[in-house]
PDB file of N, CA and C in Angstrom:
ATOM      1  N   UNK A   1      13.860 -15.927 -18.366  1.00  0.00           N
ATOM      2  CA  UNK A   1      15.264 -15.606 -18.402  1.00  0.00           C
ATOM      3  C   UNK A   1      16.000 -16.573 -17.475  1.00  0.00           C
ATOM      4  N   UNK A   2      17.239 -16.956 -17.872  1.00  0.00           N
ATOM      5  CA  UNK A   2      17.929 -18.146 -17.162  1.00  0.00           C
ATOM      6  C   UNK A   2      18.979 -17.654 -16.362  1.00  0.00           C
ATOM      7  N   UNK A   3      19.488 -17.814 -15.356  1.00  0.00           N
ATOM      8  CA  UNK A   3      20.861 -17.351 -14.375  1.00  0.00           C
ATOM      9  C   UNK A   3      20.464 -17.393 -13.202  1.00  0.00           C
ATOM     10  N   UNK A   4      21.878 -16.465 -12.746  1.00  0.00           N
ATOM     11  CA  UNK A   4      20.785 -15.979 -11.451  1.00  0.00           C
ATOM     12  C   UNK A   4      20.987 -14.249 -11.433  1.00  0.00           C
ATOM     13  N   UNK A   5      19.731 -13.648 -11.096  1.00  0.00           N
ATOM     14  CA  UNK A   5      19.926 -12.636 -10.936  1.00  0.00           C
ATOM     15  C   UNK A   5      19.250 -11.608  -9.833  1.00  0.00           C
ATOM     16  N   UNK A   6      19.903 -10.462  -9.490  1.00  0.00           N
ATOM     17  CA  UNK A   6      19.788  -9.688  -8.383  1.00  0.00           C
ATOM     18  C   UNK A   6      17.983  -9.505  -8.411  1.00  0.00           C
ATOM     19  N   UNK A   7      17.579 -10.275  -7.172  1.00  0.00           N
ATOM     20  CA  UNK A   7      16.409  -9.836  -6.531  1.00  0.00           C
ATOM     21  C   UNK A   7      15.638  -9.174  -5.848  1.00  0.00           C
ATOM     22  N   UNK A   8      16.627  -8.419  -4.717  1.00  0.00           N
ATOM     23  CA  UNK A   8      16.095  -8.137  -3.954  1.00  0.00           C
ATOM     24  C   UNK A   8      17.233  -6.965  -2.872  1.00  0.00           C
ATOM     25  N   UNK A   9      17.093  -5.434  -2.509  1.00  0.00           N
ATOM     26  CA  UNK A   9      18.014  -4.893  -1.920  1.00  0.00           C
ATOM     27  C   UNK A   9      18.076  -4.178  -1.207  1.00  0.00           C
ATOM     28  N   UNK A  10      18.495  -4.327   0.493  1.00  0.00           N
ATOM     29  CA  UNK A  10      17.529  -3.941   1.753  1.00  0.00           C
ATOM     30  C   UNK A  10      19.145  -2.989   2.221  1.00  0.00           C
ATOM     31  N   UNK A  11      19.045  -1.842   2.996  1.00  0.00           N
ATOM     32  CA  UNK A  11      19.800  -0.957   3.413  1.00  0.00           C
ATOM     33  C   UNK A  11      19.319  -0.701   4.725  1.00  0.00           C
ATOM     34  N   UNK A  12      20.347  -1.065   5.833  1.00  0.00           N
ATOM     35  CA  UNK A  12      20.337  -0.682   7.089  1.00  0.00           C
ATOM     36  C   UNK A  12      21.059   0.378   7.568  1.00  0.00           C
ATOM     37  N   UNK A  13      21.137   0.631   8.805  1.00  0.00           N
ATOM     38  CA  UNK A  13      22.123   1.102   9.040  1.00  0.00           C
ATOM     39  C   UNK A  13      23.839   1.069   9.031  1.00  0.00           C
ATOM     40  N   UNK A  14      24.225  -0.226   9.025  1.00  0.00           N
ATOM     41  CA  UNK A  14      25.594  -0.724   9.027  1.00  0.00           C
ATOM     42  C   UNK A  14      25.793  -1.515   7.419  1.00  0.00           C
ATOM     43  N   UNK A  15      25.033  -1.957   6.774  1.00  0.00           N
ATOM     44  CA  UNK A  15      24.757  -2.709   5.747  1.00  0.00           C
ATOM     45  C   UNK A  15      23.866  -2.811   5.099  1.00  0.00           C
ATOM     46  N   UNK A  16      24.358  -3.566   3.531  1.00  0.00           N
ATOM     47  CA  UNK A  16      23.670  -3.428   2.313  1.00  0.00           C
ATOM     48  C   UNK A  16      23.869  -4.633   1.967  1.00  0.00           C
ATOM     49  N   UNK A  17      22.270  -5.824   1.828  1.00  0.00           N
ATOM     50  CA  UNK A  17      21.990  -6.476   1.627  1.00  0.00           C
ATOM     51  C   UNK A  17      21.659  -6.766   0.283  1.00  0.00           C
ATOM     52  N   UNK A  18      21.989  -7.647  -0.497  1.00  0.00           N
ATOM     53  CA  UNK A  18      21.983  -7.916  -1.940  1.00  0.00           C
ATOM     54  C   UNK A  18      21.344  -9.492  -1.562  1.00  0.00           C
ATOM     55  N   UNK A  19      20.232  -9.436  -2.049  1.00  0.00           N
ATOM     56  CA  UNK A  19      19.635 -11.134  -2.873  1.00  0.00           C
ATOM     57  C   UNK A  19      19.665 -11.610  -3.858  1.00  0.00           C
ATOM     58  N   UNK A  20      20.170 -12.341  -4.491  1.00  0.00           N
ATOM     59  CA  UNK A  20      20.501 -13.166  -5.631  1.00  0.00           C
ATOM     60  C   UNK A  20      19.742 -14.274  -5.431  1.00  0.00           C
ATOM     61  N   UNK A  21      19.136 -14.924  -6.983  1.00  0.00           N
ATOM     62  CA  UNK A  21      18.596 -16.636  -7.056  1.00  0.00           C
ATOM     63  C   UNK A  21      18.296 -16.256  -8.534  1.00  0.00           C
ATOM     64  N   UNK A  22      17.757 -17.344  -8.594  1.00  0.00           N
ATOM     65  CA  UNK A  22      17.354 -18.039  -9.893  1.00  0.00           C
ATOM     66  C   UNK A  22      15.183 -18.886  -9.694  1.00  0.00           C
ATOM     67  N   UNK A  23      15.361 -18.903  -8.640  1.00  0.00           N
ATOM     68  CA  UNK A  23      14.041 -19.234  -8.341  1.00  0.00           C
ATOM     69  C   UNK A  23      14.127 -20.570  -7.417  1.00  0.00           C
ATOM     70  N   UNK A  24      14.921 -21.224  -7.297  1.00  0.00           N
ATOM     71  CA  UNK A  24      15.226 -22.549  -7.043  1.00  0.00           C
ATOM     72  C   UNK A  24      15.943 -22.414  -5.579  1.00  0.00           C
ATOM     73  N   UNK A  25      16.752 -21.456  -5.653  1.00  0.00           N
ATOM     74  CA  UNK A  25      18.405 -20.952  -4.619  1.00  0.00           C
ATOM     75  C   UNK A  25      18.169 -19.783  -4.626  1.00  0.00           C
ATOM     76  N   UNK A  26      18.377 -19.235  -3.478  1.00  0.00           N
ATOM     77  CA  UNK A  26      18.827 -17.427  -3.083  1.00  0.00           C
ATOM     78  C   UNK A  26      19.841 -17.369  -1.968  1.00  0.00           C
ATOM     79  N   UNK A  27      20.714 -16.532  -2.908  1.00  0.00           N
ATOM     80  CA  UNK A  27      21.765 -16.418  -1.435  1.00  0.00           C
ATOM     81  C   UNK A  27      21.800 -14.940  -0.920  1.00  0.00           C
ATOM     82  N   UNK A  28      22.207 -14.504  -0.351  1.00  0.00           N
ATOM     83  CA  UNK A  28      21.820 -13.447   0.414  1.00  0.00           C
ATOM     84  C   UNK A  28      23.853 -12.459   0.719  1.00  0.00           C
ATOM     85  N   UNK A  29      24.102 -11.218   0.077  1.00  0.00           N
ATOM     86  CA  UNK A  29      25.233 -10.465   0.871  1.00  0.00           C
ATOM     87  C   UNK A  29      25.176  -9.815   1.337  1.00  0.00           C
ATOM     88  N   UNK A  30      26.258  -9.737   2.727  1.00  0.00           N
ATOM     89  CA  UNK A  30      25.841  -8.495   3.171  1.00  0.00           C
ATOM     90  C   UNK A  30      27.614  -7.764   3.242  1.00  0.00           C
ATOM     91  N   UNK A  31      27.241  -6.369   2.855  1.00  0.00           N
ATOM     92  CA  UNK A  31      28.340  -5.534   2.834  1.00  0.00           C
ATOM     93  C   UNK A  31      28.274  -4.411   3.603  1.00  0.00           C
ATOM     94  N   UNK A  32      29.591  -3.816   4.304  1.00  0.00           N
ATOM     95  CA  UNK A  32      28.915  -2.540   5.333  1.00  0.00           C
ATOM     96  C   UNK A  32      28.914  -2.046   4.324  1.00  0.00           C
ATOM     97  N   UNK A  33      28.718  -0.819   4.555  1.00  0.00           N
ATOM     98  CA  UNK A  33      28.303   0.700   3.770  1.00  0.00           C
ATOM     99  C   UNK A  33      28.997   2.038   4.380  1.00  0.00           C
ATOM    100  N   UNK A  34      29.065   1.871   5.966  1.00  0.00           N
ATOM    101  CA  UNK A  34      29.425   3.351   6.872  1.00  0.00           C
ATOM    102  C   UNK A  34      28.908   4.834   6.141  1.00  0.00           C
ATOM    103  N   UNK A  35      27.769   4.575   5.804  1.00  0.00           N
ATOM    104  CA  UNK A  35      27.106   6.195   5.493  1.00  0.00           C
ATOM    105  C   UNK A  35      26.270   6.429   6.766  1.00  0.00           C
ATOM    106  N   UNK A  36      26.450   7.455   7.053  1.00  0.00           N
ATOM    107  CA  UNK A  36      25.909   8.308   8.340  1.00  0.00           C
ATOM    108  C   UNK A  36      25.022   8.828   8.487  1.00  0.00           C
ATOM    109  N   UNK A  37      24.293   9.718   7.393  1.00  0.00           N
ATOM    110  CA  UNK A  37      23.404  10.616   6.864  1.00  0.00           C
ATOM    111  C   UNK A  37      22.520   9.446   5.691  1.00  0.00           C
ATOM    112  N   UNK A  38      21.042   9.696   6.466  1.00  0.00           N
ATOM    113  CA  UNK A  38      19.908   9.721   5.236  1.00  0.00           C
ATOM    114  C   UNK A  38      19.957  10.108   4.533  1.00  0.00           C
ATOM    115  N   UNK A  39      20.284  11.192   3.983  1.00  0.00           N
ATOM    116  CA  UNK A  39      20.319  11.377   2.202  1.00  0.00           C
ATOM    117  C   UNK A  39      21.619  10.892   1.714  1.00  0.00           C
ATOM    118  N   UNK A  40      22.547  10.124   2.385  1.00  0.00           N
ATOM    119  CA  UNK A  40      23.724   9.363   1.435  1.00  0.00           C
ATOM    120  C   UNK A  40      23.262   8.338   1.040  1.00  0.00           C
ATOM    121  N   UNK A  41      22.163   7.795   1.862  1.00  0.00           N
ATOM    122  CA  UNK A  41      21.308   6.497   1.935  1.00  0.00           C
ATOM    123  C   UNK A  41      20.711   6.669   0.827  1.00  0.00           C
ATOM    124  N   UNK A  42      19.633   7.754   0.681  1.00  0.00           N
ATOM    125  CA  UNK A  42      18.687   8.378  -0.741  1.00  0.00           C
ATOM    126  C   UNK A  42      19.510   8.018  -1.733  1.00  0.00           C
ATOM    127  N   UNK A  43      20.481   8.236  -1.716  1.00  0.00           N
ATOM    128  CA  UNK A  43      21.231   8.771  -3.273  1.00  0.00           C
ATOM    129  C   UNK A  43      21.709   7.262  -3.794  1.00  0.00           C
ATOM    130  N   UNK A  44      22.087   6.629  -2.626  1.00  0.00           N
ATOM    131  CA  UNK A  44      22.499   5.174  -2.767  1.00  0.00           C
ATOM    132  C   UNK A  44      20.779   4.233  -3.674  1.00  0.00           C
ATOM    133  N   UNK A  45      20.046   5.110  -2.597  1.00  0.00           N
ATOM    134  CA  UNK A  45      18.942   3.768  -3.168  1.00  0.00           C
ATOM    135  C   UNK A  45      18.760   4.666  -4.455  1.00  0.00           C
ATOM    136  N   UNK A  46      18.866   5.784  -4.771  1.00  0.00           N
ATOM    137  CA  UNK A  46      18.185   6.024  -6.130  1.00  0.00           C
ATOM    138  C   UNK A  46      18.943   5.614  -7.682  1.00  0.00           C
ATOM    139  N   UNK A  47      20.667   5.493  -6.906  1.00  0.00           N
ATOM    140  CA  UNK A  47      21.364   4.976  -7.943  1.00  0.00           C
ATOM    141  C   UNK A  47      21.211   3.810  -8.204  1.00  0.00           C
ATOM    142  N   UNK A  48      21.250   2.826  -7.228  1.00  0.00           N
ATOM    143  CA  UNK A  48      20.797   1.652  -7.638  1.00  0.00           C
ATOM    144  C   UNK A  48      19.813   1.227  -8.120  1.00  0.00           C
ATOM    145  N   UNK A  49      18.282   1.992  -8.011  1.00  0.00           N
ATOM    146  CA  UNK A  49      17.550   1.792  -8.826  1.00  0.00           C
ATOM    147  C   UNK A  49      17.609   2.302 -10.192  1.00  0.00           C
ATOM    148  N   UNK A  50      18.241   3.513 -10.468  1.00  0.00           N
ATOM    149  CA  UNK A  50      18.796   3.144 -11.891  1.00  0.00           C
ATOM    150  C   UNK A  50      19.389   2.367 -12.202  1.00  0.00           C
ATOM    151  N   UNK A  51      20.738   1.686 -11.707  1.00  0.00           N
ATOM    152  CA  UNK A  51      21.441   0.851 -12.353  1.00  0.00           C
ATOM    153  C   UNK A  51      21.003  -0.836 -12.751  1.00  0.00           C
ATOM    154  N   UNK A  52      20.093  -0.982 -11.381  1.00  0.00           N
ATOM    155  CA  UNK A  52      19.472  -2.275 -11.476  1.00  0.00           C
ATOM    156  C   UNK A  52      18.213  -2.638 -12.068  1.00  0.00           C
ATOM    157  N   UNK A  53      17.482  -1.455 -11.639  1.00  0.00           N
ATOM    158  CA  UNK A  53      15.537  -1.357 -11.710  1.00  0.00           C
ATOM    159  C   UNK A  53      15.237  -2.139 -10.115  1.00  0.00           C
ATOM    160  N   UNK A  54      15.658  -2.342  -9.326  1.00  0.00           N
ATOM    161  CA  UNK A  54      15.804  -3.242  -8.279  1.00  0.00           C
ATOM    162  C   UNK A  54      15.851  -1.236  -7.262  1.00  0.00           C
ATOM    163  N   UNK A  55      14.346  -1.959  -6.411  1.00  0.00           N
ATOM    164  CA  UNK A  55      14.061  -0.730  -5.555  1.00  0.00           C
ATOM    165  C   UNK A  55      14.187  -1.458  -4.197  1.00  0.00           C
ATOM    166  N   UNK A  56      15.504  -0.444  -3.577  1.00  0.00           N
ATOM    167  CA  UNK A  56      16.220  -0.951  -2.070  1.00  0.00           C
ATOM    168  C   UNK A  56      15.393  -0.773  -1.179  1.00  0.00           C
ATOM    169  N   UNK A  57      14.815  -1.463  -0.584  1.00  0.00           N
ATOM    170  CA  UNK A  57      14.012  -0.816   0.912  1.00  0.00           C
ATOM    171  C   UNK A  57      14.892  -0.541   1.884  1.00  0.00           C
ATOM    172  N   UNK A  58      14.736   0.753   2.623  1.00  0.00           N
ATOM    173  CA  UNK A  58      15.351   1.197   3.815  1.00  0.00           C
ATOM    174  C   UNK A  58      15.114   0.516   5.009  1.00  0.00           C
ATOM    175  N   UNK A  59      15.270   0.135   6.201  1.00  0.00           N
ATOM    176  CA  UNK A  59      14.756  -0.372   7.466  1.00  0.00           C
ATOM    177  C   UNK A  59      16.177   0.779   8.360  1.00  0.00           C
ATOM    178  N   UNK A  60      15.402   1.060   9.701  1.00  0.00           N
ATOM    179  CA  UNK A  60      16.324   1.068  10.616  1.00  0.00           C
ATOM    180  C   UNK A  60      16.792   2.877  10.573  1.00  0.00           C
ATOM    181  N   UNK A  61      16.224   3.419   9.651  1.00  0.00           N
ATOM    182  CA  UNK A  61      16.197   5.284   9.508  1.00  0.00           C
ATOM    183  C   UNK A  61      15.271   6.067   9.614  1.00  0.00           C
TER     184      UNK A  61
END
């Protein structure tokens, strides 16, 4: 498959890391989030793994 597409998606405490590439290039975002509570975190990583198939690892909870 050709582009670039979402690789990789790590959740801290302050932020939500998105990896993007193509195999060649990866760039890396980071966005806050301000969720407070572990299970806002849960619900975050479980939606996104529906929406993406892309499973967020937690660090930092």
């Amino acid at each position: 498959m050709y582009g670039v597409r979402l690789s990789a998606i790590e959740i801290d405490r302050t932020r939500i890391y998105l990896a993007f590439g193509d195999g060649a290039e990866t760039m890396r975002v980071e966005l806050l989030h301000g969720m407070a509570d572990e299970h806002a975190v849960m619900d975050i990583k479980q939606r996104l793994w529906h929406e993406t198939g892309i499973t967020a690892r937690i660090s930092g909870w």
